[in-house]
PDB file of N, CA and C in Angstrom:
ATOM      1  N   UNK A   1     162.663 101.296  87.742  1.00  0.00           N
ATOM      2  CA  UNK A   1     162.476  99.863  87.677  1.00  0.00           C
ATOM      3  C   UNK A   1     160.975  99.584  87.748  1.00  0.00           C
ATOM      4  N   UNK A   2     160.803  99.174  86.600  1.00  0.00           N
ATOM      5  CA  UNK A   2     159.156  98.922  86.808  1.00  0.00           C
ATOM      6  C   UNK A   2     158.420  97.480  86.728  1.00  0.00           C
ATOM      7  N   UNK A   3     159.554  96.692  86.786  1.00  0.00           N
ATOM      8  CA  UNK A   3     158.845  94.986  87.355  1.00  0.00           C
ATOM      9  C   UNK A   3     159.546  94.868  88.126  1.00  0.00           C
ATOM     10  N   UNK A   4     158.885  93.419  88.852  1.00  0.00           N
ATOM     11  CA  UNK A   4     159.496  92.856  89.570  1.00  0.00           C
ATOM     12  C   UNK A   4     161.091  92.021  89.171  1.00  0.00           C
ATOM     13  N   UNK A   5     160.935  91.662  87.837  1.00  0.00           N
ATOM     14  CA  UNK A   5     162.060  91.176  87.323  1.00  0.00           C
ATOM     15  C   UNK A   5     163.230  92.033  86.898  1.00  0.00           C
ATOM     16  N   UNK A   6     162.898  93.314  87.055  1.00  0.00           N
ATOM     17  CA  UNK A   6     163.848  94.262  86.440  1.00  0.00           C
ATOM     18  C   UNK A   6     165.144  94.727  87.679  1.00  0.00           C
ATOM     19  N   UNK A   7     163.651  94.717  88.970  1.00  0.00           N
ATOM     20  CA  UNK A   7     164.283  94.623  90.201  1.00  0.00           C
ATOM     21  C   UNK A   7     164.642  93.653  90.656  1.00  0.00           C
ATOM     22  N   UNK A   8     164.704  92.473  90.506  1.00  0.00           N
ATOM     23  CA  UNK A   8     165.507  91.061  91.018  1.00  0.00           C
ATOM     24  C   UNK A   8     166.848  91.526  90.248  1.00  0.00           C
ATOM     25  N   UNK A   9     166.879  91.292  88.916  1.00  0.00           N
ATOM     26  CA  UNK A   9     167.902  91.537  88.344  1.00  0.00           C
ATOM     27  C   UNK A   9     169.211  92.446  88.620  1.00  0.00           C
ATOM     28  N   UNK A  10     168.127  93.653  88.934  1.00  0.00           N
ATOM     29  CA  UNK A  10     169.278  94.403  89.504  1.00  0.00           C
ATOM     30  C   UNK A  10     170.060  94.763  90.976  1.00  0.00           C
ATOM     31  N   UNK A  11     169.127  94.295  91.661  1.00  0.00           N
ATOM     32  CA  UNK A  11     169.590  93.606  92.763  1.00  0.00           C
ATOM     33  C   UNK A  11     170.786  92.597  92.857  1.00  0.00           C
ATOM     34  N   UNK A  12     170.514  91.511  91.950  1.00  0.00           N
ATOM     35  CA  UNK A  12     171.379  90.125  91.550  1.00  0.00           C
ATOM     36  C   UNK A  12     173.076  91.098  90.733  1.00  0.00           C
ATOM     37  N   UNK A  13     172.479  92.198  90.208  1.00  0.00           N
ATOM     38  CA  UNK A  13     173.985  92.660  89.419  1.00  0.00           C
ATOM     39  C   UNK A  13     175.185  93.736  90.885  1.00  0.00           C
ATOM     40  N   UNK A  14     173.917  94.192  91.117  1.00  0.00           N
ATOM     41  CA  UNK A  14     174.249  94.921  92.618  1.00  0.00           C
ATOM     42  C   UNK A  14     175.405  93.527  93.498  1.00  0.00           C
ATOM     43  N   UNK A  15     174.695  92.794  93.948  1.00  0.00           N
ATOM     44  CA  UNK A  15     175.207  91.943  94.676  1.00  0.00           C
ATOM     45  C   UNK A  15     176.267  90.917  94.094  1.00  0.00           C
ATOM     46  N   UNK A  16     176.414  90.796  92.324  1.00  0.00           N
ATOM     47  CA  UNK A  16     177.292  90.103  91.745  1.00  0.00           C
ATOM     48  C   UNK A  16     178.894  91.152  91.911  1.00  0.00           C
ATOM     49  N   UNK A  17     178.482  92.615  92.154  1.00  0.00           N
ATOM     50  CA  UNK A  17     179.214  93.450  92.263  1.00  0.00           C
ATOM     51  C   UNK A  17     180.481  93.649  93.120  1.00  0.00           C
ATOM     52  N   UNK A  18     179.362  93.138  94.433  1.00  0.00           N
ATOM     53  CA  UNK A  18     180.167  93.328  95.914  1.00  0.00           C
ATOM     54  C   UNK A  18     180.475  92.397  95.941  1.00  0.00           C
ATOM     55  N   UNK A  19     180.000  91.079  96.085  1.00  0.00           N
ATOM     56  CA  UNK A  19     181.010  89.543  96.137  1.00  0.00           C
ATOM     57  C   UNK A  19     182.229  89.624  95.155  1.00  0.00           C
ATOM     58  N   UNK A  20     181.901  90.181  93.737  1.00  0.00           N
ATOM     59  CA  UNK A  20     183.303  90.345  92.712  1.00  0.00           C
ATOM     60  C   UNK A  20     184.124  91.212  93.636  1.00  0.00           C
ATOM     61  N   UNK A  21     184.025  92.597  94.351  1.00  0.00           N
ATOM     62  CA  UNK A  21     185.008  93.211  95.252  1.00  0.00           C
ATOM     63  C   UNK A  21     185.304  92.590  96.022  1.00  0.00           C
ATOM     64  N   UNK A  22     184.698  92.085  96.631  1.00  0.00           N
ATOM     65  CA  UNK A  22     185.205  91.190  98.581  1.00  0.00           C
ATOM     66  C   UNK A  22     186.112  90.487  97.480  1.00  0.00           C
ATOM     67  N   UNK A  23     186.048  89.630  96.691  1.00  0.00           N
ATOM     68  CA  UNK A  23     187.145  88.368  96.332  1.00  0.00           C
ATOM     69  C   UNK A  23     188.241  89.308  95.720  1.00  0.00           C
ATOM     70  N   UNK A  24     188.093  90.634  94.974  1.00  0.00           N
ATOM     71  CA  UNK A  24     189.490  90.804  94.487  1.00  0.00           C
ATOM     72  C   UNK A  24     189.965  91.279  95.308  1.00  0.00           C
ATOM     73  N   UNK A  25     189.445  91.915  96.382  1.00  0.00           N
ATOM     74  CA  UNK A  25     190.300  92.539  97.789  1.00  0.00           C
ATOM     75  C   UNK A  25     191.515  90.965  98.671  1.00  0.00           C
ATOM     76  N   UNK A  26     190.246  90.040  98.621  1.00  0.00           N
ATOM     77  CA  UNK A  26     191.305  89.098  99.123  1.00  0.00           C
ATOM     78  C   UNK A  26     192.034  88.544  98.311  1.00  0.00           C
ATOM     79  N   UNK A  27     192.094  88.447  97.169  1.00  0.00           N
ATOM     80  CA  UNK A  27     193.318  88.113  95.985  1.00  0.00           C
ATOM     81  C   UNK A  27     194.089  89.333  96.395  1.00  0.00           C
ATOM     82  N   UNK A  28     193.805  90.473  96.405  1.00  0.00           N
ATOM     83  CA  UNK A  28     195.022  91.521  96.175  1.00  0.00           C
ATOM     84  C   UNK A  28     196.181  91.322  97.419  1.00  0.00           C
ATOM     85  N   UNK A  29     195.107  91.325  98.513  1.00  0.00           N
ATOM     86  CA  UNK A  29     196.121  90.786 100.023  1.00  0.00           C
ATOM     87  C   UNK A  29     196.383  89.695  99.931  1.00  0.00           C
ATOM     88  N   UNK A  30     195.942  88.332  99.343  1.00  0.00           N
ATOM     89  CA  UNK A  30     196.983  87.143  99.403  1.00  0.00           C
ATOM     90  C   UNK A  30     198.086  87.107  98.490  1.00  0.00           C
ATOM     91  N   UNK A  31     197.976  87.821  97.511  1.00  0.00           N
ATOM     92  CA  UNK A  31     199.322  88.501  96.795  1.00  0.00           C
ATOM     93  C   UNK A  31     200.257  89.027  97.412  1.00  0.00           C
ATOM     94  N   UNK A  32     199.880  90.352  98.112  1.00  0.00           N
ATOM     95  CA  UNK A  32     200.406  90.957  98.542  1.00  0.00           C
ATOM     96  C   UNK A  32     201.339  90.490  99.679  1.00  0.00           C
ATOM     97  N   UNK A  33     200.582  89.473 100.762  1.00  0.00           N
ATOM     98  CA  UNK A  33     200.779  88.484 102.086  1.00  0.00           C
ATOM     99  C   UNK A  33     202.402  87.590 101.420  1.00  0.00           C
ATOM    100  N   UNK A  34     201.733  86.882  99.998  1.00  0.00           N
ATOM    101  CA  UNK A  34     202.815  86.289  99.756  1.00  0.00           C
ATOM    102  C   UNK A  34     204.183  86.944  98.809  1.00  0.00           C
ATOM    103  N   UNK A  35     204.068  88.221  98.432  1.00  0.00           N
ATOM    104  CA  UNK A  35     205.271  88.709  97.861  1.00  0.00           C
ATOM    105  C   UNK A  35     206.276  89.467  99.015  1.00  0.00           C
ATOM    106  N   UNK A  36     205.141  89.857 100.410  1.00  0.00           N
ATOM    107  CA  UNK A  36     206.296  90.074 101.358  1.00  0.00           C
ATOM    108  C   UNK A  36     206.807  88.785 102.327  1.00  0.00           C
ATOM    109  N   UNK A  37     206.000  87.767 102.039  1.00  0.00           N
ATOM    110  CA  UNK A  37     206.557  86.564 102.781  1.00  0.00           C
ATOM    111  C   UNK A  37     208.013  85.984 101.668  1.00  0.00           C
ATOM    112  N   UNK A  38     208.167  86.121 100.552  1.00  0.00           N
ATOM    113  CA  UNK A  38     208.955  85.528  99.738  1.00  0.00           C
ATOM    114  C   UNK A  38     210.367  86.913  99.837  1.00  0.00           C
ATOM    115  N   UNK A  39     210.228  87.629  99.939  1.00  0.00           N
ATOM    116  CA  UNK A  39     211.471  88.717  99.847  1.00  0.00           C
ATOM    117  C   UNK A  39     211.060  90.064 100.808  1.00  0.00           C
ATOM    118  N   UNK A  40     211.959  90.654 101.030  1.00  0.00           N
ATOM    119  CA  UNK A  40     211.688  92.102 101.427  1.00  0.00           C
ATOM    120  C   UNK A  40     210.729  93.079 100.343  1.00  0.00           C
ATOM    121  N   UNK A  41     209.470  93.711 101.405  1.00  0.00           N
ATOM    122  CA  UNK A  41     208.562  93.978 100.323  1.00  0.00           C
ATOM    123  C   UNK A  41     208.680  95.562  99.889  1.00  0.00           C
ATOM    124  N   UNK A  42     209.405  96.119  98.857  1.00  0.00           N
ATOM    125  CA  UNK A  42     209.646  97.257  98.662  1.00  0.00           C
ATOM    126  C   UNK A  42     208.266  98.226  98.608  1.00  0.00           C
ATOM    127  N   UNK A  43     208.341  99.187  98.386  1.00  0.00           N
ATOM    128  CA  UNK A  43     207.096 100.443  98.081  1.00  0.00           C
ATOM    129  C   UNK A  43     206.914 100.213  96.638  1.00  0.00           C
ATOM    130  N   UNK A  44     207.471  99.815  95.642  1.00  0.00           N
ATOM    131  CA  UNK A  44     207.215  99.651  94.366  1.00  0.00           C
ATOM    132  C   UNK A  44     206.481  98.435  94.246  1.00  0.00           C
ATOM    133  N   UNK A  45     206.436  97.408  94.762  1.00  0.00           N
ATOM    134  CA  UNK A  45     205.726  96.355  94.496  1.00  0.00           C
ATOM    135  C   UNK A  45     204.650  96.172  95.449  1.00  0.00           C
ATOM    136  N   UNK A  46     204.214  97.593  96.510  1.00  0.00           N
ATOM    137  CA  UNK A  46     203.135  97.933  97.403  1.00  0.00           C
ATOM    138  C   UNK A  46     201.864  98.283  96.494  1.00  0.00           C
ATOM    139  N   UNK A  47     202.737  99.722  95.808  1.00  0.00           N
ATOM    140  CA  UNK A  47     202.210 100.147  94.675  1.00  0.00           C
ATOM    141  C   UNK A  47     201.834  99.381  93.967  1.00  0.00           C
ATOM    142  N   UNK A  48     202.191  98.963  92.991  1.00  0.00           N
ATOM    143  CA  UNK A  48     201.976  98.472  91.819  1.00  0.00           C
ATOM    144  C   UNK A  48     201.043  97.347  92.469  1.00  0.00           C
ATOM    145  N   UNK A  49     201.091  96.807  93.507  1.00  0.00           N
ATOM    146  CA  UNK A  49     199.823  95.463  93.745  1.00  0.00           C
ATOM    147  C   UNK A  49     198.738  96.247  94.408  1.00  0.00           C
ATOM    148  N   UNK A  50     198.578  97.738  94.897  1.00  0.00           N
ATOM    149  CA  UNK A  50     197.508  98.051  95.173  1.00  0.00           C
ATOM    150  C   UNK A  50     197.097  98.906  94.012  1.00  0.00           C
ATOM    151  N   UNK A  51     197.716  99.338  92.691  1.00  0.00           N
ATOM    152  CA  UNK A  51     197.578 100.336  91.915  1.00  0.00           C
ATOM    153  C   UNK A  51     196.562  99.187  90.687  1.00  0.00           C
ATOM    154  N   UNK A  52     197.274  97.532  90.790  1.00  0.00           N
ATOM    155  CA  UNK A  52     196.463  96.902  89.992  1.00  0.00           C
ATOM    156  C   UNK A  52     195.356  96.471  90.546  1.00  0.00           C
ATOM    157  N   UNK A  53     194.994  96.092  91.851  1.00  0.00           N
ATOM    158  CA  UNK A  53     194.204  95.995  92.437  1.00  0.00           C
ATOM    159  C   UNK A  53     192.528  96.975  92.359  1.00  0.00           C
ATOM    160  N   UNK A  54     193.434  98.295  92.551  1.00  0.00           N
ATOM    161  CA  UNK A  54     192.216  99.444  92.400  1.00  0.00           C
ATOM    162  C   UNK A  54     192.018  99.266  90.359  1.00  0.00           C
ATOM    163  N   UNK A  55     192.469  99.237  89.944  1.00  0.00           N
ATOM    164  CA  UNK A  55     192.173  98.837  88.273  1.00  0.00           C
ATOM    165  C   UNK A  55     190.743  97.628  88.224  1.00  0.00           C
ATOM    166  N   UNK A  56     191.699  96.707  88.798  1.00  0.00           N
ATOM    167  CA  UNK A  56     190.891  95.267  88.741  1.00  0.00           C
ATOM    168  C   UNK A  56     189.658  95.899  89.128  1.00  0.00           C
ATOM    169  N   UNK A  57     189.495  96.361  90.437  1.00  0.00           N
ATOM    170  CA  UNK A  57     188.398  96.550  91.140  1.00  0.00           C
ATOM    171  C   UNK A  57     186.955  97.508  89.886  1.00  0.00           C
ATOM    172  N   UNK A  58     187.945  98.395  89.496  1.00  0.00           N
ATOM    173  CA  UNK A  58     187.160  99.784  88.587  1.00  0.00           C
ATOM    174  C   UNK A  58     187.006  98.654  87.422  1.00  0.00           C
ATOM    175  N   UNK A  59     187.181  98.104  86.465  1.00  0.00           N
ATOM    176  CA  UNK A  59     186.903  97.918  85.565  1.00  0.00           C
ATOM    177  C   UNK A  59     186.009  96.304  85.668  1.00  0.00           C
ATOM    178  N   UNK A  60     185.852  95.926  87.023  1.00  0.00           N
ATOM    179  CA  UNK A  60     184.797  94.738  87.617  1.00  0.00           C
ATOM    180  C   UNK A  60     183.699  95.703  87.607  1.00  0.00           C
ATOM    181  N   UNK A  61     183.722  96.544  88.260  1.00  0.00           N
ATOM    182  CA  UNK A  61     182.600  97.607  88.637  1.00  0.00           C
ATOM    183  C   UNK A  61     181.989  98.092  87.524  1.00  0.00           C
ATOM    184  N   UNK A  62     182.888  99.177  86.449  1.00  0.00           N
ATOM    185  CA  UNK A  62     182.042  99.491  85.441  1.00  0.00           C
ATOM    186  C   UNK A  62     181.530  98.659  84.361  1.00  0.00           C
ATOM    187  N   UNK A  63     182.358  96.992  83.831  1.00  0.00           N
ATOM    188  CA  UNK A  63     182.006  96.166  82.968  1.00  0.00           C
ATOM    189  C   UNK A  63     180.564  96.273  82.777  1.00  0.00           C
ATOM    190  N   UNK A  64     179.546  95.813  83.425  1.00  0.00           N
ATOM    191  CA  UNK A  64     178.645  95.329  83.259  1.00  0.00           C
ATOM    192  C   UNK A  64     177.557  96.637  82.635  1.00  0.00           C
ATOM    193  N   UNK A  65     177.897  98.054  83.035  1.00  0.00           N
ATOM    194  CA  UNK A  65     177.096  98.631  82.693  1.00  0.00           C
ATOM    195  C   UNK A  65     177.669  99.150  80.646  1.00  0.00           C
ATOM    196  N   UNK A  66     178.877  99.124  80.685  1.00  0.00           N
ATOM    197  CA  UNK A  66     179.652  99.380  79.899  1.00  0.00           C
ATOM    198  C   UNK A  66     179.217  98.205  78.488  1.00  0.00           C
ATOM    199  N   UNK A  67     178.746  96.794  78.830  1.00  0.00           N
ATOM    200  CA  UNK A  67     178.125  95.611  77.981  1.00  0.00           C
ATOM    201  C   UNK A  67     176.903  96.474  78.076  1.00  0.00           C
ATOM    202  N   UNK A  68     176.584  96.845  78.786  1.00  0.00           N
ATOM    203  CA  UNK A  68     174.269  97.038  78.900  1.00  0.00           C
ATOM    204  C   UNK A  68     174.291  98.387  77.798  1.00  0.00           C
ATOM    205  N   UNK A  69     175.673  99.434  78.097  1.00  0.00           N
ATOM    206  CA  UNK A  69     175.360 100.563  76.552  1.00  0.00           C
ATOM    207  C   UNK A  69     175.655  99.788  75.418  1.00  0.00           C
ATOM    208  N   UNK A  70     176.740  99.207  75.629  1.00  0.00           N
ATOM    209  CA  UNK A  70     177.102  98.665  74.179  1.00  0.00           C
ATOM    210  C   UNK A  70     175.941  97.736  73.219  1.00  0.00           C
ATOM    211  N   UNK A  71     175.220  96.936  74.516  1.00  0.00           N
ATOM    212  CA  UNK A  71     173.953  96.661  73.930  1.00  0.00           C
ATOM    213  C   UNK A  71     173.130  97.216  73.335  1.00  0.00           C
ATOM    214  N   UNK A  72     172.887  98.428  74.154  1.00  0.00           N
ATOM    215  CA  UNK A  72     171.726  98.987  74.091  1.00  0.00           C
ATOM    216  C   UNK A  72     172.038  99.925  72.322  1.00  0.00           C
ATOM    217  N   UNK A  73     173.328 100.170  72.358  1.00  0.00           N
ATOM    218  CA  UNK A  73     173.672 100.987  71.668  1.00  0.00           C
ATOM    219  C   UNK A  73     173.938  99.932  69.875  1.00  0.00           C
ATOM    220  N   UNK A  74     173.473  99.068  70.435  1.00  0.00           N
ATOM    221  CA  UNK A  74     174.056  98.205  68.906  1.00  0.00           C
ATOM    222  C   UNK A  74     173.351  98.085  67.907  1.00  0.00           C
ATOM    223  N   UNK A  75     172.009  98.567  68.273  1.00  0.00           N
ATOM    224  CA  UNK A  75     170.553  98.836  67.365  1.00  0.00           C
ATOM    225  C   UNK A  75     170.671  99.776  66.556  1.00  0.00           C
ATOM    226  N   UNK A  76     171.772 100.924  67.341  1.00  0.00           N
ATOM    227  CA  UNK A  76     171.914 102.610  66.240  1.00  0.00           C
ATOM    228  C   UNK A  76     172.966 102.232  65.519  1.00  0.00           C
ATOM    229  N   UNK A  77     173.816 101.251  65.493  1.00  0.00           N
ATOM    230  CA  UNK A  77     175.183 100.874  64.608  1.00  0.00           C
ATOM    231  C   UNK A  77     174.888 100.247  63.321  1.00  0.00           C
ATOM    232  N   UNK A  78     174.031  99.085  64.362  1.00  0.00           N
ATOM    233  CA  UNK A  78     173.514  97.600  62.718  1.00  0.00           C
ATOM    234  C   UNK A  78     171.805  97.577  63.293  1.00  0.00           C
ATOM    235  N   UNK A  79     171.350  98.664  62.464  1.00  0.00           N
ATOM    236  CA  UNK A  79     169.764  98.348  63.145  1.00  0.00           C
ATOM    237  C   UNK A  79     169.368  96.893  62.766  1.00  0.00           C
ATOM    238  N   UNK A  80     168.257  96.277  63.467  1.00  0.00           N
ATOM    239  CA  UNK A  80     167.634  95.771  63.728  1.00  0.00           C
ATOM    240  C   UNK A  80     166.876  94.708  62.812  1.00  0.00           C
ATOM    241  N   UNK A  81     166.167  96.036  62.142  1.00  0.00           N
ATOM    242  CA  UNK A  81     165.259  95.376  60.352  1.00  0.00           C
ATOM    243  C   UNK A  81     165.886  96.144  59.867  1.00  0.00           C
ATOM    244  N   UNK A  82     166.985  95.769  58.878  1.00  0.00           N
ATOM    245  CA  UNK A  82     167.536  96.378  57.602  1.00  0.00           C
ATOM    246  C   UNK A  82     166.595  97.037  56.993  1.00  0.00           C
ATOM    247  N   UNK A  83     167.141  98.069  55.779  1.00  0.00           N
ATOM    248  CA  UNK A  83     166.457  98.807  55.037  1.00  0.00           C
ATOM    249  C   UNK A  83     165.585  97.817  54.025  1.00  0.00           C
ATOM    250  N   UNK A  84     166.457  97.065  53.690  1.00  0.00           N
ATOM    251  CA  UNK A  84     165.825  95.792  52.516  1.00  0.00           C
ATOM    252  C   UNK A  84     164.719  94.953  52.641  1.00  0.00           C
ATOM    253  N   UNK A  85     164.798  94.807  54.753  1.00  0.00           N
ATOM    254  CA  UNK A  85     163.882  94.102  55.159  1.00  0.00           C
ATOM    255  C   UNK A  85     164.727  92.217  55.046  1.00  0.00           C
ATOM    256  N   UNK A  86     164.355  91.229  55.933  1.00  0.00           N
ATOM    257  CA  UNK A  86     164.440  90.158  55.737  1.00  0.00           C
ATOM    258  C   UNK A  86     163.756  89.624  54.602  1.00  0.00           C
ATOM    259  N   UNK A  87     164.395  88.457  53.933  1.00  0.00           N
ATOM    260  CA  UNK A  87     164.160  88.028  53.025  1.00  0.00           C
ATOM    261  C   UNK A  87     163.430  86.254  53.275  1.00  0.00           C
TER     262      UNK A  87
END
């Protein structure tokens, strides 16, 4: 990181990171709170709300770096200045 802005930034993605976890952790338990308050809460629907949960969580986490290749990477697909050049 070699500015100061490069390091705010990534700081700001760092920390957009962990607030996105803290909130899907408490979505996953107020789900969870209310599917055993509404019926008896089996092991299949334990699973499956902590199995989507850890999903949610992994694909909050890797998004952002996953947009920054795809960016980065979109110059070697459709360069930049065409061969023809702008007209």
């Amino acid at each position: 990181m070699g500015t100061n802005l490069a390091t705010l930034l990534y700081n700001v993605l760092i920390a957009f990171r962990w607030i996105g976890l803290i909130i899907l952790t408490i979505a996953s338990m107020a789900i969870l709170i209310s599917e055993s308050a509404k019926a008896k809460l089996s092991p299949g629907k334990v699973l499956a709300v902590a199995g989507s949960a850890i999903v949610a969580a992994v694909v909050f986490w890797v998004l952002p770096s996953l947009v920054n290749y795809a960016r980065v990477d979109a110059t070697t697909l459709v360069p930049g200045q065409p061969i023809g050049g702008y007209r």
